[in-house]
PDB file of N, CA and C in Angstrom:
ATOM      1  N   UNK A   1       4.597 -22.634 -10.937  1.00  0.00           N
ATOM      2  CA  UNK A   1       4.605 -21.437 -10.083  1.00  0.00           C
ATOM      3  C   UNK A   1       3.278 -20.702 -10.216  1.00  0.00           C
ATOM      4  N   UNK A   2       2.446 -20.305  -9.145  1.00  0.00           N
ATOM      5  CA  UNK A   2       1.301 -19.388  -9.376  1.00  0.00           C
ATOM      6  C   UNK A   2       1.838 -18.092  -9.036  1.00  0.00           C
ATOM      7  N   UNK A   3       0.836 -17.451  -8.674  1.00  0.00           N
ATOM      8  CA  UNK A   3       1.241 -15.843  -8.469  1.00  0.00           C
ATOM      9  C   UNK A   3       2.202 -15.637  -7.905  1.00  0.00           C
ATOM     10  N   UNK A   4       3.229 -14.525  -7.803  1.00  0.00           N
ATOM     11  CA  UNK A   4       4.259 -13.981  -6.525  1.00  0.00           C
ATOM     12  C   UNK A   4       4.028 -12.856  -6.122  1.00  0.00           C
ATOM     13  N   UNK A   5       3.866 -12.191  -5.185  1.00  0.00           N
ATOM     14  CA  UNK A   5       3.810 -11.067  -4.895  1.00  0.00           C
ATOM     15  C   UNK A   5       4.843 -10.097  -5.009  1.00  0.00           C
ATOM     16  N   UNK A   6       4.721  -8.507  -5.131  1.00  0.00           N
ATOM     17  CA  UNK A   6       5.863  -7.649  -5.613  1.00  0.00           C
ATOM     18  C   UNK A   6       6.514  -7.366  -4.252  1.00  0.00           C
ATOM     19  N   UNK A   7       7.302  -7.680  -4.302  1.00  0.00           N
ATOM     20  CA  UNK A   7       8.564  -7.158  -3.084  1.00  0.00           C
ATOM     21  C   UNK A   7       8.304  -5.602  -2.992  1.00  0.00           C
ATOM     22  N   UNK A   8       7.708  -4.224  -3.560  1.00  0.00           N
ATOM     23  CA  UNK A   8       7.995  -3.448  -3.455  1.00  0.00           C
ATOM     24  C   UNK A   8       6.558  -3.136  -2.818  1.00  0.00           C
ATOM     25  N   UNK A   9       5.701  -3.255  -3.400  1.00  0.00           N
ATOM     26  CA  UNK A   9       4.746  -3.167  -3.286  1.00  0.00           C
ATOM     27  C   UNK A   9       3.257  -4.066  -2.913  1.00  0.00           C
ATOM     28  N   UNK A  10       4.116  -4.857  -2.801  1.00  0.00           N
ATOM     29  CA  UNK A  10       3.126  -6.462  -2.425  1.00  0.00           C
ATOM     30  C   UNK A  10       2.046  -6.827  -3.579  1.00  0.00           C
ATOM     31  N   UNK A  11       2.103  -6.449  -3.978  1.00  0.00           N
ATOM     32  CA  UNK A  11       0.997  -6.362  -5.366  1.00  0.00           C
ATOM     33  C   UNK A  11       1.231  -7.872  -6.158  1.00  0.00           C
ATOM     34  N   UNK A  12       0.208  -8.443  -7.120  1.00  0.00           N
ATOM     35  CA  UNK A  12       0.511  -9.547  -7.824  1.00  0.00           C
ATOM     36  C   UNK A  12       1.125  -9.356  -8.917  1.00  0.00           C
ATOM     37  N   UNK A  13       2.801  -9.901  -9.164  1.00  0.00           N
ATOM     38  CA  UNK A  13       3.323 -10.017 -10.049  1.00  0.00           C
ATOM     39  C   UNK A  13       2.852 -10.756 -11.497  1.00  0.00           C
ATOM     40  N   UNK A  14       3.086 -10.269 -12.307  1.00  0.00           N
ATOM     41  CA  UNK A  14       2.726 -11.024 -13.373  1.00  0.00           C
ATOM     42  C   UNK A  14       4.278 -11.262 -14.238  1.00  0.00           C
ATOM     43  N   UNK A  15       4.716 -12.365 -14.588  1.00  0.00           N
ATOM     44  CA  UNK A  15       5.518 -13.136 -15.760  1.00  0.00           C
ATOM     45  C   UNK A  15       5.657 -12.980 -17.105  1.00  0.00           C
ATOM     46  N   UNK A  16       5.953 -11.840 -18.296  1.00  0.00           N
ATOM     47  CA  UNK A  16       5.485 -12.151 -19.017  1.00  0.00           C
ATOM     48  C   UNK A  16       6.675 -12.695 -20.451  1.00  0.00           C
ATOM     49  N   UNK A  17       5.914 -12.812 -21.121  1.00  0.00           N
ATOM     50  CA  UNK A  17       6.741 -13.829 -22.499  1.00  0.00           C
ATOM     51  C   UNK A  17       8.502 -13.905 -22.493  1.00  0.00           C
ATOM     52  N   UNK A  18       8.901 -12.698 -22.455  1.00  0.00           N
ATOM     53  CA  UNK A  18      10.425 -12.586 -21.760  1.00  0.00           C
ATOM     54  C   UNK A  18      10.961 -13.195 -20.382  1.00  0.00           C
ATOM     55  N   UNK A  19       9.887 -13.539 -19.371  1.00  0.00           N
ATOM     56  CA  UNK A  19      10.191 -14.502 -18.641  1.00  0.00           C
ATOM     57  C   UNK A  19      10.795 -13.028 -17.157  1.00  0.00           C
ATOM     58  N   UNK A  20      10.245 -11.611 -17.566  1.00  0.00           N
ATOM     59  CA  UNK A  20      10.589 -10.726 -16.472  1.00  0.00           C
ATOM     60  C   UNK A  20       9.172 -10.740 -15.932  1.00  0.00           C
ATOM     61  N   UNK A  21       9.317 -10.782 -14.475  1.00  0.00           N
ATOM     62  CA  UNK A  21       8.169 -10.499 -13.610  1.00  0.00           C
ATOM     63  C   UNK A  21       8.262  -8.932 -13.175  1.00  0.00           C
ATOM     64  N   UNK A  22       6.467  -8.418 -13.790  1.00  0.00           N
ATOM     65  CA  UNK A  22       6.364  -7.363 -13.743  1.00  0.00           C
ATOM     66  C   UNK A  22       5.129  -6.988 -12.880  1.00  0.00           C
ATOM     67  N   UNK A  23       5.529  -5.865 -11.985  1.00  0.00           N
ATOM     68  CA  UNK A  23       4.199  -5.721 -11.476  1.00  0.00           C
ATOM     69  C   UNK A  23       3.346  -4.685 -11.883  1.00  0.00           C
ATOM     70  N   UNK A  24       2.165  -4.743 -11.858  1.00  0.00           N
ATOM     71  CA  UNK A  24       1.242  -3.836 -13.053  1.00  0.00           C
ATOM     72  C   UNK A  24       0.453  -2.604 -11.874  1.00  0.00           C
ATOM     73  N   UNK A  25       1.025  -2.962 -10.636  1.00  0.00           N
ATOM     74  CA  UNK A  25       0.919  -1.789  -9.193  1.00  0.00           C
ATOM     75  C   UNK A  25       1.494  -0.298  -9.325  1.00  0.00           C
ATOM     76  N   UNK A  26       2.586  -1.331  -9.126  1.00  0.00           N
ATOM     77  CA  UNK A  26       3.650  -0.070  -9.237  1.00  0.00           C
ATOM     78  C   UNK A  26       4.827  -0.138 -10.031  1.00  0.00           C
ATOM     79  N   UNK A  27       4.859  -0.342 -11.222  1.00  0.00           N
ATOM     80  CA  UNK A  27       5.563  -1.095 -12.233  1.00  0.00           C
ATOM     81  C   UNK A  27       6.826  -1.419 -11.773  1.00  0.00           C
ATOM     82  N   UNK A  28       6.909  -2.219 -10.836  1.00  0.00           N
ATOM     83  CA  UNK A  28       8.211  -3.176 -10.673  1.00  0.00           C
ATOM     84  C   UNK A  28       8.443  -3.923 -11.381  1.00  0.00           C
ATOM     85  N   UNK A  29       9.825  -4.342 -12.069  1.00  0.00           N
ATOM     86  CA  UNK A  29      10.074  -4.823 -13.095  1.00  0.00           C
ATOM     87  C   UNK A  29      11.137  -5.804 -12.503  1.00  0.00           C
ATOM     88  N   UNK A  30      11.384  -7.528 -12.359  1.00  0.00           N
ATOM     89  CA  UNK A  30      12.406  -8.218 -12.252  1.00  0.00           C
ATOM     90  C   UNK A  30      12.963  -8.995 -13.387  1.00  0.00           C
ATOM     91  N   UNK A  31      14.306  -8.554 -13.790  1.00  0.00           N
ATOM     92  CA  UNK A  31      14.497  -9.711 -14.913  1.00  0.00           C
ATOM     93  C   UNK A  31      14.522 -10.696 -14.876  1.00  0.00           C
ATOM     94  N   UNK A  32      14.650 -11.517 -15.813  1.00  0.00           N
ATOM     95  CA  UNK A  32      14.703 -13.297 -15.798  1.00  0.00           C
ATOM     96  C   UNK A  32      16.372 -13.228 -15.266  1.00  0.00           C
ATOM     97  N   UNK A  33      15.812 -14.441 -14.382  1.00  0.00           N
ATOM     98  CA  UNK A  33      17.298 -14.935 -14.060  1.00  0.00           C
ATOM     99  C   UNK A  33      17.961 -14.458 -12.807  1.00  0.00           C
ATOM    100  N   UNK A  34      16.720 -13.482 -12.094  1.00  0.00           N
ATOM    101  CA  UNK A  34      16.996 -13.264 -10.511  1.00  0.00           C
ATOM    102  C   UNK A  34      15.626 -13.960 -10.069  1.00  0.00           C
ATOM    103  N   UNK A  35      16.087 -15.131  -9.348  1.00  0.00           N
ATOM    104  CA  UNK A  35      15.122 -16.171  -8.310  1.00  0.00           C
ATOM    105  C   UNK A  35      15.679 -15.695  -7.365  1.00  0.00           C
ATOM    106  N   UNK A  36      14.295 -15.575  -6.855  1.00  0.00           N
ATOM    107  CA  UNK A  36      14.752 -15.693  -5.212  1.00  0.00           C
ATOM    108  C   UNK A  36      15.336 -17.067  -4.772  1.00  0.00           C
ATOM    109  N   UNK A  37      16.495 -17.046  -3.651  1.00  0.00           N
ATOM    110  CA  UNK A  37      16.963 -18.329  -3.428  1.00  0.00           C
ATOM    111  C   UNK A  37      15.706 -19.194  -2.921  1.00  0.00           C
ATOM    112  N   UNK A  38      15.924 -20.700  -3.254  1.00  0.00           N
ATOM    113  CA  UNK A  38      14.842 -21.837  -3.039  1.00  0.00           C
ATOM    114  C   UNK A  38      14.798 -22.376  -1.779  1.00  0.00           C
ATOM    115  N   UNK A  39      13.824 -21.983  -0.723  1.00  0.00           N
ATOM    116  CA  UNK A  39      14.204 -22.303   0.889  1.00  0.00           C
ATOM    117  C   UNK A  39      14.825 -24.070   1.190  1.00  0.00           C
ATOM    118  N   UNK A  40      15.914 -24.053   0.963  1.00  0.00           N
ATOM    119  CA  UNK A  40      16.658 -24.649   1.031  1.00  0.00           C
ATOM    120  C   UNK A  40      17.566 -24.242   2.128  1.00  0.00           C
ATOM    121  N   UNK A  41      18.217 -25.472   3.132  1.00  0.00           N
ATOM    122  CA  UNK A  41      18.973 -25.065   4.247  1.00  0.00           C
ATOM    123  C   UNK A  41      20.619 -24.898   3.987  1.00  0.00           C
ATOM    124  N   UNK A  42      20.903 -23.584   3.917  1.00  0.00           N
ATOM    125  CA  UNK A  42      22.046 -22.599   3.501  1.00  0.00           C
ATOM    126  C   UNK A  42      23.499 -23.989   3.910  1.00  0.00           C
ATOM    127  N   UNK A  43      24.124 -24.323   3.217  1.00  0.00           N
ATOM    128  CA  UNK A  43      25.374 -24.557   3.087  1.00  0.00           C
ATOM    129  C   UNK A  43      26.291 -23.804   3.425  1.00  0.00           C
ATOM    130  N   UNK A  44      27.103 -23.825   4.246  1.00  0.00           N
ATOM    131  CA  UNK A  44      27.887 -23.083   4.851  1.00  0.00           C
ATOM    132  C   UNK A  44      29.599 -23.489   4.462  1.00  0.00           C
TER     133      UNK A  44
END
């Protein structure tokens, strides 16, 4: 995975050792273990 951008702020997320993506913009914080779903075609 390279960079992601912050959903809040579009800014470059950074990953760190805990595995939460944080953004250093506007301190958005995502924990480990919320992915965005993988564009994959939705099962219904």
């Amino acid at each position: 995975m390279s960079s992601e951008q912050c959903p809040s702020c579009g800014g470059q997320l950074a990953v760190n050792q805990d595995g939460w993506k944080i953004c250093h913009s506007c301190g958005y914080a995502s924990p480990p273990g919320v992915v965005p779903a993988p564009s994959l075609p939705a099962r219904t």
